[in-house]
Protein backbone atom coordinates (compact mmCIF):
# COMPACT_ATOMS: atom_id res chain seq x y z
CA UNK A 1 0.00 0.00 0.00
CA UNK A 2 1.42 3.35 -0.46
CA UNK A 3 1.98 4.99 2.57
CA UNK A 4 1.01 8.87 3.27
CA UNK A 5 4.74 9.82 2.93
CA UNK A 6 5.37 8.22 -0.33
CA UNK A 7 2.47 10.07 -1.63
CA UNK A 8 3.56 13.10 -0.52
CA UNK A 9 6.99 12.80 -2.26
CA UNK A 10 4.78 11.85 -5.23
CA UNK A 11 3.11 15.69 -4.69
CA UNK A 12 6.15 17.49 -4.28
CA UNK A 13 7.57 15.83 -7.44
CA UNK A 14 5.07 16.68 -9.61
CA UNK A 15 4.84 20.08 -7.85
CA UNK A 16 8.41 20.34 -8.77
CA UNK A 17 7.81 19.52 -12.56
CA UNK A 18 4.90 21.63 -12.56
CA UNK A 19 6.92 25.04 -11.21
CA UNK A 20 9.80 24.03 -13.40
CA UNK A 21 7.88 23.67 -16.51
CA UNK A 22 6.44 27.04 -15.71
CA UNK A 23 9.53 29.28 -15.25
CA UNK A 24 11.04 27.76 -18.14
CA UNK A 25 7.79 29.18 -20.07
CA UNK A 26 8.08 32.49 -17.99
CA UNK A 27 12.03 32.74 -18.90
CA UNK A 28 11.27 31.99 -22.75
CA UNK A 29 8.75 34.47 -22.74
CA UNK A 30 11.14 37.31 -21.00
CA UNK A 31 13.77 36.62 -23.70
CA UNK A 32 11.35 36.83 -26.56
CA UNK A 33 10.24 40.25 -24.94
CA UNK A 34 14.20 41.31 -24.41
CA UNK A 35 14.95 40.51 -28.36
CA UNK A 36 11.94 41.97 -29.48
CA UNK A 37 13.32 45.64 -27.67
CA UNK A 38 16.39 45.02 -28.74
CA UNK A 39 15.46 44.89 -32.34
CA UNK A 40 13.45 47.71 -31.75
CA UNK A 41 16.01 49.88 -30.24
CA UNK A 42 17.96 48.87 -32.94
CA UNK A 43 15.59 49.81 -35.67
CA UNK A 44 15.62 53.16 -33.64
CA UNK A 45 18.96 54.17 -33.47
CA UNK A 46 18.88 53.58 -37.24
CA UNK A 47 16.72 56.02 -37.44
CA UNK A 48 18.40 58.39 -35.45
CA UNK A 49 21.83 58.17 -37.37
CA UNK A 50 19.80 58.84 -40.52
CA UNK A 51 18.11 61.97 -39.14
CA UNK A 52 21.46 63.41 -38.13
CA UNK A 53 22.79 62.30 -41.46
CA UNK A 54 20.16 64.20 -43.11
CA UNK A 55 20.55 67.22 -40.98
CA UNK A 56 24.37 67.45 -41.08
CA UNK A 57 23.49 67.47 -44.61
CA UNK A 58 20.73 69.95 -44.61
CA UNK A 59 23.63 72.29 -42.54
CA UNK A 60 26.30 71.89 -44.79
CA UNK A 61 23.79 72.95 -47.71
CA UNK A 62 22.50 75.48 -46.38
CA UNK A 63 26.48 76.86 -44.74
CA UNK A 64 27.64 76.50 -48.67
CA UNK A 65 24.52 78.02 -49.75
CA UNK A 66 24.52 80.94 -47.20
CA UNK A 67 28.35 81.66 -48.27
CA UNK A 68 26.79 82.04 -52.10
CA UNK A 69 24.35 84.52 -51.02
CA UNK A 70 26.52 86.42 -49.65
CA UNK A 71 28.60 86.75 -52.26
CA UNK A 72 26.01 86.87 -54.80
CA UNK A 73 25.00 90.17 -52.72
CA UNK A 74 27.68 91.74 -52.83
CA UNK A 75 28.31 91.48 -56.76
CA UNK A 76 24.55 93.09 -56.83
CA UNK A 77 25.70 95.72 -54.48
CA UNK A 78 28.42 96.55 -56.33
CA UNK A 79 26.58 96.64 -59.71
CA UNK A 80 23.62 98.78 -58.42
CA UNK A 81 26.48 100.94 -57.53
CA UNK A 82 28.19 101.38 -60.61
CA UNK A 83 24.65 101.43 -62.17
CA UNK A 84 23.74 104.65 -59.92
CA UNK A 85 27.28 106.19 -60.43
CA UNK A 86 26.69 105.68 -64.72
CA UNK A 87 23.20 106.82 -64.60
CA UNK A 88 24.98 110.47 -62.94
């Protein structure tokens, strides 16, 4: 016959199985959750280092393209000037 502690050993073992099965579930499910952020923080940074891409473009566009203009208005300057002095 099986005796009240043998059956209690029986409990705790399948107890045992039973908690065991179920943080190896819990810990799967953790990881899946930690890759799944990491891809996405990933996928984020990507997008970050092609925003500042774009704006250290945008700056060096618009540095060359200030430079022009101010060139370009000083040519007109000049020529209005010389316009005004011929039209004297």
């Amino acid at each position: 016959m099986i005796d009240p502690k043998d059956l209690l050993f029986i409990v705790l073992a399948l107890c045992a199985i039973w908690c065991t099965a179920f943080f190896c579930w819990l810990l799967y499910q953790v990881i899946i959750v930690v890759r799944g952020l990491n891809v996405l923080l990933r996928e984020v940074k990507l997008q970050f280092e092609r925003i500042e891409r774009l704006i250290a473009g945008m700056k060096t566009k618009f540095e060359t393209s200030t430079t022009h203009l101010g060139e370009m208005a000083e040519h007109l300057k000049a020529a209005v000037k010389s316009g005004i002095k011929n039209i004297k």
